[in-house]
Protein backbone atom coordinates (compact mmCIF):
# COMPACT_ATOMS: atom_id res chain seq x y z
CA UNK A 1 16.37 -10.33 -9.08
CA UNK A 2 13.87 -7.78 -8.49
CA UNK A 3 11.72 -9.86 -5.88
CA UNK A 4 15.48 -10.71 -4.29
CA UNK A 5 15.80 -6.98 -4.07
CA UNK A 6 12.64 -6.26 -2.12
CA UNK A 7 13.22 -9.46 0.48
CA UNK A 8 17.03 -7.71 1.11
CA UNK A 9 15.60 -4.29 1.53
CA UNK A 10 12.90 -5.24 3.48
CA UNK A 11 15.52 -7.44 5.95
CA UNK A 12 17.52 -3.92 5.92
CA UNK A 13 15.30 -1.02 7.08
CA UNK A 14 14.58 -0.62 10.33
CA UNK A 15 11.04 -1.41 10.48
CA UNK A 16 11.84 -4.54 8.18
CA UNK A 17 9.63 -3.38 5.68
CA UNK A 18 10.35 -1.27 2.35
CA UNK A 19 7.22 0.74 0.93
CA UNK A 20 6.77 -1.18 -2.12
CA UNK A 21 5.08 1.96 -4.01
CA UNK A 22 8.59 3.34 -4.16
CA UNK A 23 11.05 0.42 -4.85
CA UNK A 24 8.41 -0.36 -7.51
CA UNK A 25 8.40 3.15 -8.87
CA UNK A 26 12.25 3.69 -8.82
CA UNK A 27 12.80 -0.13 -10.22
CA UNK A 28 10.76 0.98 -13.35
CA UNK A 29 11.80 4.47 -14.06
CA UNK A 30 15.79 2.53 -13.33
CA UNK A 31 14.55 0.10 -15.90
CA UNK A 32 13.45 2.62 -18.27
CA UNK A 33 16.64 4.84 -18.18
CA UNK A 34 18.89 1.74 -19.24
CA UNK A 35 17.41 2.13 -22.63
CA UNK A 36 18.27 5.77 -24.94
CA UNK A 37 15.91 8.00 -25.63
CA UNK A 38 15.52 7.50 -29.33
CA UNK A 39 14.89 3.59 -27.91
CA UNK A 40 11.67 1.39 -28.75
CA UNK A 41 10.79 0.80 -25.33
CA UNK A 42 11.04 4.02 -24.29
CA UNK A 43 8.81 5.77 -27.34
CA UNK A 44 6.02 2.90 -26.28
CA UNK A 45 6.37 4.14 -22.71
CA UNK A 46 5.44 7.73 -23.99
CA UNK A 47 3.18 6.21 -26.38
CA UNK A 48 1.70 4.47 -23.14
CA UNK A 49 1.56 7.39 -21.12
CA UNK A 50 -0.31 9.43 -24.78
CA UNK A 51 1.87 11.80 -25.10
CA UNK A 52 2.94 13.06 -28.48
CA UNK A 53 5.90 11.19 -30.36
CA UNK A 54 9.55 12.22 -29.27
CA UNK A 55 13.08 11.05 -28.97
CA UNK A 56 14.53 13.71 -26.70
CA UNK A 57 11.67 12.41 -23.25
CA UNK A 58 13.89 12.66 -20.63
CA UNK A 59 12.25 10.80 -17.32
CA UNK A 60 13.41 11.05 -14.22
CA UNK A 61 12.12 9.71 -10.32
CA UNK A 62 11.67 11.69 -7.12
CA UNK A 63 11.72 15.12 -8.16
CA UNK A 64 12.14 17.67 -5.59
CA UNK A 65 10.01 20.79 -5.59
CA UNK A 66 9.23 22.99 -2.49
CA UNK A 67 7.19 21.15 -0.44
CA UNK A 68 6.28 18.39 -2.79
CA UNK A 69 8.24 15.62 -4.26
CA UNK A 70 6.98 13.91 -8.15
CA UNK A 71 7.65 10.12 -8.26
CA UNK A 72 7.71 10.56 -11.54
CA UNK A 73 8.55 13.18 -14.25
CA UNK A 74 8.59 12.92 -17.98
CA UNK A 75 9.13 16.06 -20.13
CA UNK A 76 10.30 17.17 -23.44
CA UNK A 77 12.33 20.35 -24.52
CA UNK A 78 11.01 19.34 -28.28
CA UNK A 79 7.28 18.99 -28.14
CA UNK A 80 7.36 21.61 -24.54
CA UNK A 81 5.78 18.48 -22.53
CA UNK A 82 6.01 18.77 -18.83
CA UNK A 83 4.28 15.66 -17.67
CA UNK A 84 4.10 14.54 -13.69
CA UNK A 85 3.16 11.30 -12.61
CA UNK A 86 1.80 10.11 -9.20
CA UNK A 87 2.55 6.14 -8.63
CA UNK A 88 0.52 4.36 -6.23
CA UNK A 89 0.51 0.98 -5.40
CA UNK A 90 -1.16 -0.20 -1.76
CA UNK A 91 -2.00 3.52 -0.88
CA UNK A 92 -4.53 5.96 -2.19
CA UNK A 93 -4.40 9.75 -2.95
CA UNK A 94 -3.75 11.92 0.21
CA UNK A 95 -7.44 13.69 0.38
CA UNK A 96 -7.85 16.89 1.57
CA UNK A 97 -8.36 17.84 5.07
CA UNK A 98 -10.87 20.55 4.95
CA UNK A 99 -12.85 22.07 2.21
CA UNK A 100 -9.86 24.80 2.51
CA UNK A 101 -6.92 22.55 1.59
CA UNK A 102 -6.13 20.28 -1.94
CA UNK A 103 -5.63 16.87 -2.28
CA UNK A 104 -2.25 15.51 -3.54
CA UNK A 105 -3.57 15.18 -6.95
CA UNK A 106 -5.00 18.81 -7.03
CA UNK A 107 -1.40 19.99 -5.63
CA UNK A 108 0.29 18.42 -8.12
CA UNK A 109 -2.22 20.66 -10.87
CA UNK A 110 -1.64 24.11 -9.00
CA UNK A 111 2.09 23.30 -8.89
CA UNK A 112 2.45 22.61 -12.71
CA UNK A 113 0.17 26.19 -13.48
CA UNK A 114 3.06 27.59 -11.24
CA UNK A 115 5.78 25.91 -13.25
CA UNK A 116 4.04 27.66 -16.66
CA UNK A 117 3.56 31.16 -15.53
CA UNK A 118 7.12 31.27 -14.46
CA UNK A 119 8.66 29.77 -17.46
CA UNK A 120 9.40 31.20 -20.40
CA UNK A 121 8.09 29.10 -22.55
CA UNK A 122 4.39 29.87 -22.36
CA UNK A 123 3.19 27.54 -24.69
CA UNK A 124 4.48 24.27 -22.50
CA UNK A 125 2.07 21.52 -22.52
CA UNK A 126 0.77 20.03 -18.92
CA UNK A 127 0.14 16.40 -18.33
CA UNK A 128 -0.70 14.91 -15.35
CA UNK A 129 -1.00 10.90 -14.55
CA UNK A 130 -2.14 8.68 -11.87
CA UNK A 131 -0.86 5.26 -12.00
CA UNK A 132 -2.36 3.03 -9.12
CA UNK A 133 -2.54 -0.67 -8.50
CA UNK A 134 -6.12 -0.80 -8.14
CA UNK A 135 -9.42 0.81 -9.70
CA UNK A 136 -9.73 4.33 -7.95
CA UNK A 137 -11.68 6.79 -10.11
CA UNK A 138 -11.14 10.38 -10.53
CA UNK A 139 -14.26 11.62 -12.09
CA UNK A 140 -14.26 14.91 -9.78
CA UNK A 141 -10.89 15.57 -11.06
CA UNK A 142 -11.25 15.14 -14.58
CA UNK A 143 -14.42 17.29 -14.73
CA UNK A 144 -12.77 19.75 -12.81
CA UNK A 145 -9.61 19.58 -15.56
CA UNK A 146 -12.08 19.59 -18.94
CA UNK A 147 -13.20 22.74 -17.63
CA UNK A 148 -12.61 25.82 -20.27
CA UNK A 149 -9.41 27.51 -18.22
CA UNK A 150 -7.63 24.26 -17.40
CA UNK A 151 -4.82 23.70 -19.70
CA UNK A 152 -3.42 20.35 -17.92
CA UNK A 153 -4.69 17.23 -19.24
CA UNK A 154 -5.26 14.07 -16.93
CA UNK A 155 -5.36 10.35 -17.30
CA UNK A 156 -5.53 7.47 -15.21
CA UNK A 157 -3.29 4.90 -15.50
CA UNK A 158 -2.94 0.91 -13.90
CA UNK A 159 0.17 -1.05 -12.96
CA UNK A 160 -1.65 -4.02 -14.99
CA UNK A 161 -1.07 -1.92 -17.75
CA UNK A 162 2.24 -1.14 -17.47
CA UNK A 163 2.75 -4.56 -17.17
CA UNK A 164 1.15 -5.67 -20.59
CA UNK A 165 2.80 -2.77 -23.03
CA UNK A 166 6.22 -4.43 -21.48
CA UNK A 167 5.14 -7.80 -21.94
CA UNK A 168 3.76 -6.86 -25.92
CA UNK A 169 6.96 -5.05 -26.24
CA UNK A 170 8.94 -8.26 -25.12
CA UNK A 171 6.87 -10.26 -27.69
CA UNK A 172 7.61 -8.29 -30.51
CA UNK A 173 11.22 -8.29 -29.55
CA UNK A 174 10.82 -12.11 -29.88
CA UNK A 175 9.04 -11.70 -32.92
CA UNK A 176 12.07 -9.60 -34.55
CA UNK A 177 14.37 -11.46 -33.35
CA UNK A 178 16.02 -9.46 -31.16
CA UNK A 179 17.56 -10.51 -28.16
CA UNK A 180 15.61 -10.58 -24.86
CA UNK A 181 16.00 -8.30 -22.12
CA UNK A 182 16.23 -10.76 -18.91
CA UNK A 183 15.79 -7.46 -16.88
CA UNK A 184 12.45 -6.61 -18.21
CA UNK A 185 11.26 -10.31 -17.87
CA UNK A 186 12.33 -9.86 -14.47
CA UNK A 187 10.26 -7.03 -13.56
CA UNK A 188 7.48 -8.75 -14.91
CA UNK A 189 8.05 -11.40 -13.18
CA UNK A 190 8.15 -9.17 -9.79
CA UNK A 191 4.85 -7.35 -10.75
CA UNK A 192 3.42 -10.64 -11.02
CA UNK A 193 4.59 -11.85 -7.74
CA UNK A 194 2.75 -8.29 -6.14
CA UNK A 195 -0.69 -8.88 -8.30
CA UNK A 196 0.26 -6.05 -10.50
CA UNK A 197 -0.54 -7.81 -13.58
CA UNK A 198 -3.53 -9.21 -14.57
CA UNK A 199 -3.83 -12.10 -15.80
CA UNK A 200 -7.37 -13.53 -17.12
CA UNK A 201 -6.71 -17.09 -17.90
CA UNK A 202 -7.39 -19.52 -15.57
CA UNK A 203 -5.50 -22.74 -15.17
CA UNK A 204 -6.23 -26.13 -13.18
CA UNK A 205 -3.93 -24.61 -10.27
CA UNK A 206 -6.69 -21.34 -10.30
CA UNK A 207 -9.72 -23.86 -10.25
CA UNK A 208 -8.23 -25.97 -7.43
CA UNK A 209 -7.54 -22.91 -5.67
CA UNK A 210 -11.11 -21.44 -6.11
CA UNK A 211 -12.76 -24.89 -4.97
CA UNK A 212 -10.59 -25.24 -1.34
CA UNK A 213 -11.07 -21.11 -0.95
CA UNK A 214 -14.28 -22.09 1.18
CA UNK A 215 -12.77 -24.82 3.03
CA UNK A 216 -9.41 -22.92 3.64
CA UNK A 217 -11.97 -19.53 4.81
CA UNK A 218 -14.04 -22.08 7.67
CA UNK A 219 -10.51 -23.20 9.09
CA UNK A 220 -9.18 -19.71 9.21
CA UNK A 221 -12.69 -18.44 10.49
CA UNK A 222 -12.63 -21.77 13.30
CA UNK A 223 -9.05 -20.21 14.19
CA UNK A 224 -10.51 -17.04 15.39
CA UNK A 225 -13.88 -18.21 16.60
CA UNK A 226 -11.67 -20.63 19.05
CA UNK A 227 -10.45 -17.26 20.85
CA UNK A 228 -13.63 -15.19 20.42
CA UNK A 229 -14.17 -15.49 24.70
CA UNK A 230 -10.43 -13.89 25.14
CA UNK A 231 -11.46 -11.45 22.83
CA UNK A 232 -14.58 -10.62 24.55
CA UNK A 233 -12.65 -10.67 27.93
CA UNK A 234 -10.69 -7.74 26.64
CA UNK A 235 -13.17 -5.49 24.80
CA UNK A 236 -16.39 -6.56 26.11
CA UNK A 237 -17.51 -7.47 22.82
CA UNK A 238 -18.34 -10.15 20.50
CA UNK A 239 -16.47 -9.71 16.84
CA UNK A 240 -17.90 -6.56 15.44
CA UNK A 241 -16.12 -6.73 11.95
CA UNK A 242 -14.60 -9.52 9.94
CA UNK A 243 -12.38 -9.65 7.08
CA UNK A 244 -13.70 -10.61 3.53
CA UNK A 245 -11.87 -12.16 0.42
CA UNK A 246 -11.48 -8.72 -0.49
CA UNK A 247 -9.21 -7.86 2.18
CA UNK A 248 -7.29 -10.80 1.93
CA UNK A 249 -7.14 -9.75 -1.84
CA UNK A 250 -6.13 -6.46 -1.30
CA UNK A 251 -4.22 -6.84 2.17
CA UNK A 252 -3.14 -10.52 2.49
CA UNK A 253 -4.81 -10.79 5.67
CA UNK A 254 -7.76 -12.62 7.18
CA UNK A 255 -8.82 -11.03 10.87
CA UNK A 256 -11.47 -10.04 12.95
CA UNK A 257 -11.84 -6.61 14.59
CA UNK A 258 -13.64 -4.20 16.63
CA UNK A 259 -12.97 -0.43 15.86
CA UNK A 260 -13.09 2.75 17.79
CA UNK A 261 -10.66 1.08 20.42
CA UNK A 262 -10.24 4.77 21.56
CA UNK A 263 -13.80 7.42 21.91
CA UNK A 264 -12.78 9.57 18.73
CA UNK A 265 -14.33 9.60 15.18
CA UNK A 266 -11.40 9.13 13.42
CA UNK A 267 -9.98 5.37 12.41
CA UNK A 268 -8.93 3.56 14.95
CA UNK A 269 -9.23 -0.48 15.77
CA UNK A 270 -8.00 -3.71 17.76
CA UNK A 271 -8.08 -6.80 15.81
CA UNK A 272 -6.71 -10.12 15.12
CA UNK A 273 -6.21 -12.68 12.38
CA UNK A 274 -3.46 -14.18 9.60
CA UNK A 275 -1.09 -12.14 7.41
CA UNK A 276 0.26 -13.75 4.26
CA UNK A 277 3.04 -12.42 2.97
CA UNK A 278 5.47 -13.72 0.61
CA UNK A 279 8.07 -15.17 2.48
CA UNK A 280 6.03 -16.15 5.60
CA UNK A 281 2.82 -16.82 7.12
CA UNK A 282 2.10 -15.08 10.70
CA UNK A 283 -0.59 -14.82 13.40
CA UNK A 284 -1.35 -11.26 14.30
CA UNK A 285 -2.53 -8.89 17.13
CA UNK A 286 -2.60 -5.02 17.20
CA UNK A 287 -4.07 -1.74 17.46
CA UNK A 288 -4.14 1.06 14.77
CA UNK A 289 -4.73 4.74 15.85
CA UNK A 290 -4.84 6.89 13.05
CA UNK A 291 -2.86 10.30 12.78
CA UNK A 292 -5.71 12.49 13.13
CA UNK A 293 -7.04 11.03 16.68
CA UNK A 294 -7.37 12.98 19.35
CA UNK A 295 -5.81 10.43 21.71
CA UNK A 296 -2.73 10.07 18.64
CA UNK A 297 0.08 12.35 20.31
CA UNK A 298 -0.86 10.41 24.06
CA UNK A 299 -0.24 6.83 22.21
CA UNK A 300 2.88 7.93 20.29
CA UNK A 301 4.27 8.84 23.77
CA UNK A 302 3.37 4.74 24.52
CA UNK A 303 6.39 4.12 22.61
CA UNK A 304 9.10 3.25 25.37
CA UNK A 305 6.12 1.46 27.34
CA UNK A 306 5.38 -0.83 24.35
CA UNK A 307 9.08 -1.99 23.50
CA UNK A 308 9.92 -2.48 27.14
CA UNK A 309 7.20 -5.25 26.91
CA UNK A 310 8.33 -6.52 23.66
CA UNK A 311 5.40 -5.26 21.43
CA UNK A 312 5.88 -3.54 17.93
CA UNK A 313 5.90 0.14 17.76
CA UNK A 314 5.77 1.11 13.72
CA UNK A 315 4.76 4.19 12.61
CA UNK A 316 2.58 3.41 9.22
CA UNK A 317 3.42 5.67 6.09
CA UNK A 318 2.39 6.41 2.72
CA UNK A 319 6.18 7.41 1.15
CA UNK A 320 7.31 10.36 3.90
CA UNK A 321 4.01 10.67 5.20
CA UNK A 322 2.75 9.37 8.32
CA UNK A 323 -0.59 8.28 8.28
CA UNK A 324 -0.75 6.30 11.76
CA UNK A 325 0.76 4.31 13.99
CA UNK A 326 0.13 0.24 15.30
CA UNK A 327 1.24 -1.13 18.40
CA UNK A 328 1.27 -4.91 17.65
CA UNK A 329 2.08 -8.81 18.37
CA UNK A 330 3.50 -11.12 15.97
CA UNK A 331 4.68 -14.52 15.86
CA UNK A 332 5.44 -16.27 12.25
CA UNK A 333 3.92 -19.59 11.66
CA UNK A 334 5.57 -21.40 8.87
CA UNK A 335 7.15 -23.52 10.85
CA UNK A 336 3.79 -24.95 12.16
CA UNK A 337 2.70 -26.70 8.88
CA UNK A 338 1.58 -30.30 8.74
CA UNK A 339 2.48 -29.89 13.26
CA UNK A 340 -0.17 -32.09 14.69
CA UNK A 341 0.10 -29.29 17.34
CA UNK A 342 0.04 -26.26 15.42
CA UNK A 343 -3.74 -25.07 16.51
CA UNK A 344 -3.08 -25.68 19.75
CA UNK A 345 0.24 -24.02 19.62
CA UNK A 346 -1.97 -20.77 17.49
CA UNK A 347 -4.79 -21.07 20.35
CA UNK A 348 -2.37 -20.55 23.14
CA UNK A 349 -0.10 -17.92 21.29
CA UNK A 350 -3.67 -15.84 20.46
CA UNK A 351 -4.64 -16.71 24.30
CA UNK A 352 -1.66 -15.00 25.70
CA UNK A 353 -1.06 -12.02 24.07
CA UNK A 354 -5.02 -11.11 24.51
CA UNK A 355 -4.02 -11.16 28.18
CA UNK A 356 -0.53 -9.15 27.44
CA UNK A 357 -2.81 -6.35 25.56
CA UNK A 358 -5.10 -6.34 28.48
CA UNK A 359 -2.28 -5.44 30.68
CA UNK A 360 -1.23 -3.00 28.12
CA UNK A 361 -4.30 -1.37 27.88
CA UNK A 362 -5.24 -1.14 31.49
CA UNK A 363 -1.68 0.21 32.93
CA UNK A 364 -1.68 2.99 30.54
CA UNK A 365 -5.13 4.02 30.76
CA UNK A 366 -3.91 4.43 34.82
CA UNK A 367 -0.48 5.98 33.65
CA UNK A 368 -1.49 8.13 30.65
CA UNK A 369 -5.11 8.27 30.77
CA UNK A 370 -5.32 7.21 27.00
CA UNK A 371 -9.27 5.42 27.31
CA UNK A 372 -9.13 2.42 25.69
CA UNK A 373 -12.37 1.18 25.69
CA UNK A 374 -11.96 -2.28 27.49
CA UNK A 375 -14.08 -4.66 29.08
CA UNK A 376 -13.79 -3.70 32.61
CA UNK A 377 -14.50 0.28 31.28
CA UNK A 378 -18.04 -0.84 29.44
CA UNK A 379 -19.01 -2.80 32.19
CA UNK A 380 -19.70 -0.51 34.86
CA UNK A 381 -22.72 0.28 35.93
């Protein structure tokens, strides 16, 4: 049901895509709430999260506050527990800007030392959690918080560890037995289908996997290497960067790249490759210019320009926040399996919208100045 949920959102919203940090974050807290407070599943959760036993936890999602929103809150009138908890699951912690300014994690700290020196209970107890997807250590953080004056306590939590306490809690249902909630074998089921759980074993499937990764890494690599020239024809360059396992681990995509498509020292790129999602497989072209370029507010204006030629103009977020923006190509190739034509069909697809980006990139460096840094710009002498 849960993965059915996601594919209908995602069909839904107008960029096609839901942020999977939050439907993930308001599935489980949803999940959570169907069960009392004096519940089993919901004293492990607390147990989970080490905080002291209770039966009064109430837990709620998306807490407002000024200026700042808590995915998740947890808190206790009993044992005066005021416990916030950041969920991430393909994004990291909003740094800070400047040595002037707080990262998200550091707001979320000064906010609860607010919440205690106005309340009127001053001996309220401050947690503060950050559940993530993948390994993303805090050590700065947690020195900082085992200082002398701090009075909030901090732990680091994984999604692959939410994922066994609900899967031991299902087993000792089964072990009682007490009837099985479908719901929470669902959820598992969708954390699964995300690589939110981990899972050790291996089985013949993983080993057959592991032994054609090589082969299926050379075909994807002999892909892009076929349009390296039309590549070069638009930057001027040979591949600079190109994807790793790891990326296709963490991003399900395979692609080569160059970055600093615009002069600035912030993140910016043109690349192409595969994306593997789910439900499809697709072929891929774009740039990425990230929020904090200098040339960000002239590309955002690109926006009209882009759509009339029947690119992709998405604005990238982490929750509210936008972090970027990508002006892309995409064509899905699922329907090119086991087609005797399908590589030529990928070669001519890559072929013609290198030349479409060319065009791009050349009329609006004419029309709005932006300097994208193109073949016929690093050629001249």
């Amino acid at each position: 049901m849960f993965i059915q949920l996601f594919k209908l959102c995602r069909r839904i919203t107008p960029t096609g895509k839901t942020p999977l940090e939050d439907f993930t974050t308001e599935s489980f807290v949803g999940l959570l709430n169907l069960y009392p407070q004096e519940s089993e599943l919901r004293k492990e959760f607390i147990e989970f999260l080490g905080l002291p036993e209770g039966d009064d936890y109430h837990i709620e999602s998306q807490r407002e506050y000024t200026k700042c929103r808590i995915d998740i809150v947890v808190e206790s009138a009993k044992k005066n527990i005021l416990c916030f908890i950041e969920s991430k699951v393909e994004s990291k912690e909003n740094k800070a800007k400047s040595d002037k300014e707080k990262s998200q994690l550091e707001k979320y700290c000064e906010l609860l030392n607010n919440l205690k020196s106005k309340s009127k209970d001053k001996k309220l107890n401050l947690r503060l959690r950050y559940l993530t997807k993948y390994h993303e250590p805090k050590d700065k953080l947690e020195q900082q918080l085992k200082g002398d004056l701090s009075e909030i306590e901090f732990k680091t939590k994984r999604w692959f560890e939410v994922a066994d306490f609900l899967t031991a809690y299902e087993s000792n249902q089964l072990v009682n037995n007490t009837k099985s909630n479908y719901l929470i074998k669902d959820f598992l089921t969708f954390l699964k289908s995300k690589n939110m759980s981990k899972d050790l074993k291996f089985s013949n499937e993983d080993f057959q996997i592991m032994e054609s990764m090589s082969n299926t890494a050379k075909i994807l690599n002999n892909h892009l290497d076929r349009v390296d020239k039309d590549f070069y024809n638009v930057v001027g360059k040979r591949t600079i960067q190109k994807d790793s396992i790891e990326k296709l681990a963490k991003f399900n995509r395979w692609a080569y790249y160059v970055p600093n498509i615009v002069e600035d020292k912030k993140a910016s790129d043109f690349k192409y490759g595969f994306y593997f999602d789910d439900d499809k497989s697709r072929i891929y072209m774009g740039v990425y210019i990230e929020k904090e370029s200098i040339k960000y507010l002239e590309i955002e204006q690109l926006e009209s320009i882009s759509s009339a030629k029947e690119f992709e103009f998405e604005l990238r977020k982490d929750g509210d926040k936008i972090h970027g923006l990508a002006i892309k190509l995409e064509r899905d190739i699922t329907d090119l399996r086991e087609d005797e034509e399908g590589p030529d069909k990928i070669q001519d697809w890559f072929k013609a919208s290198f030349k479409e980006f060319h065009k791009f990139f050349q009329e609006t460096n004419t029309s709005h100045n932006i300097g994208w840094k193109i073949k016929e710009l690093t050629e001249k002498k």
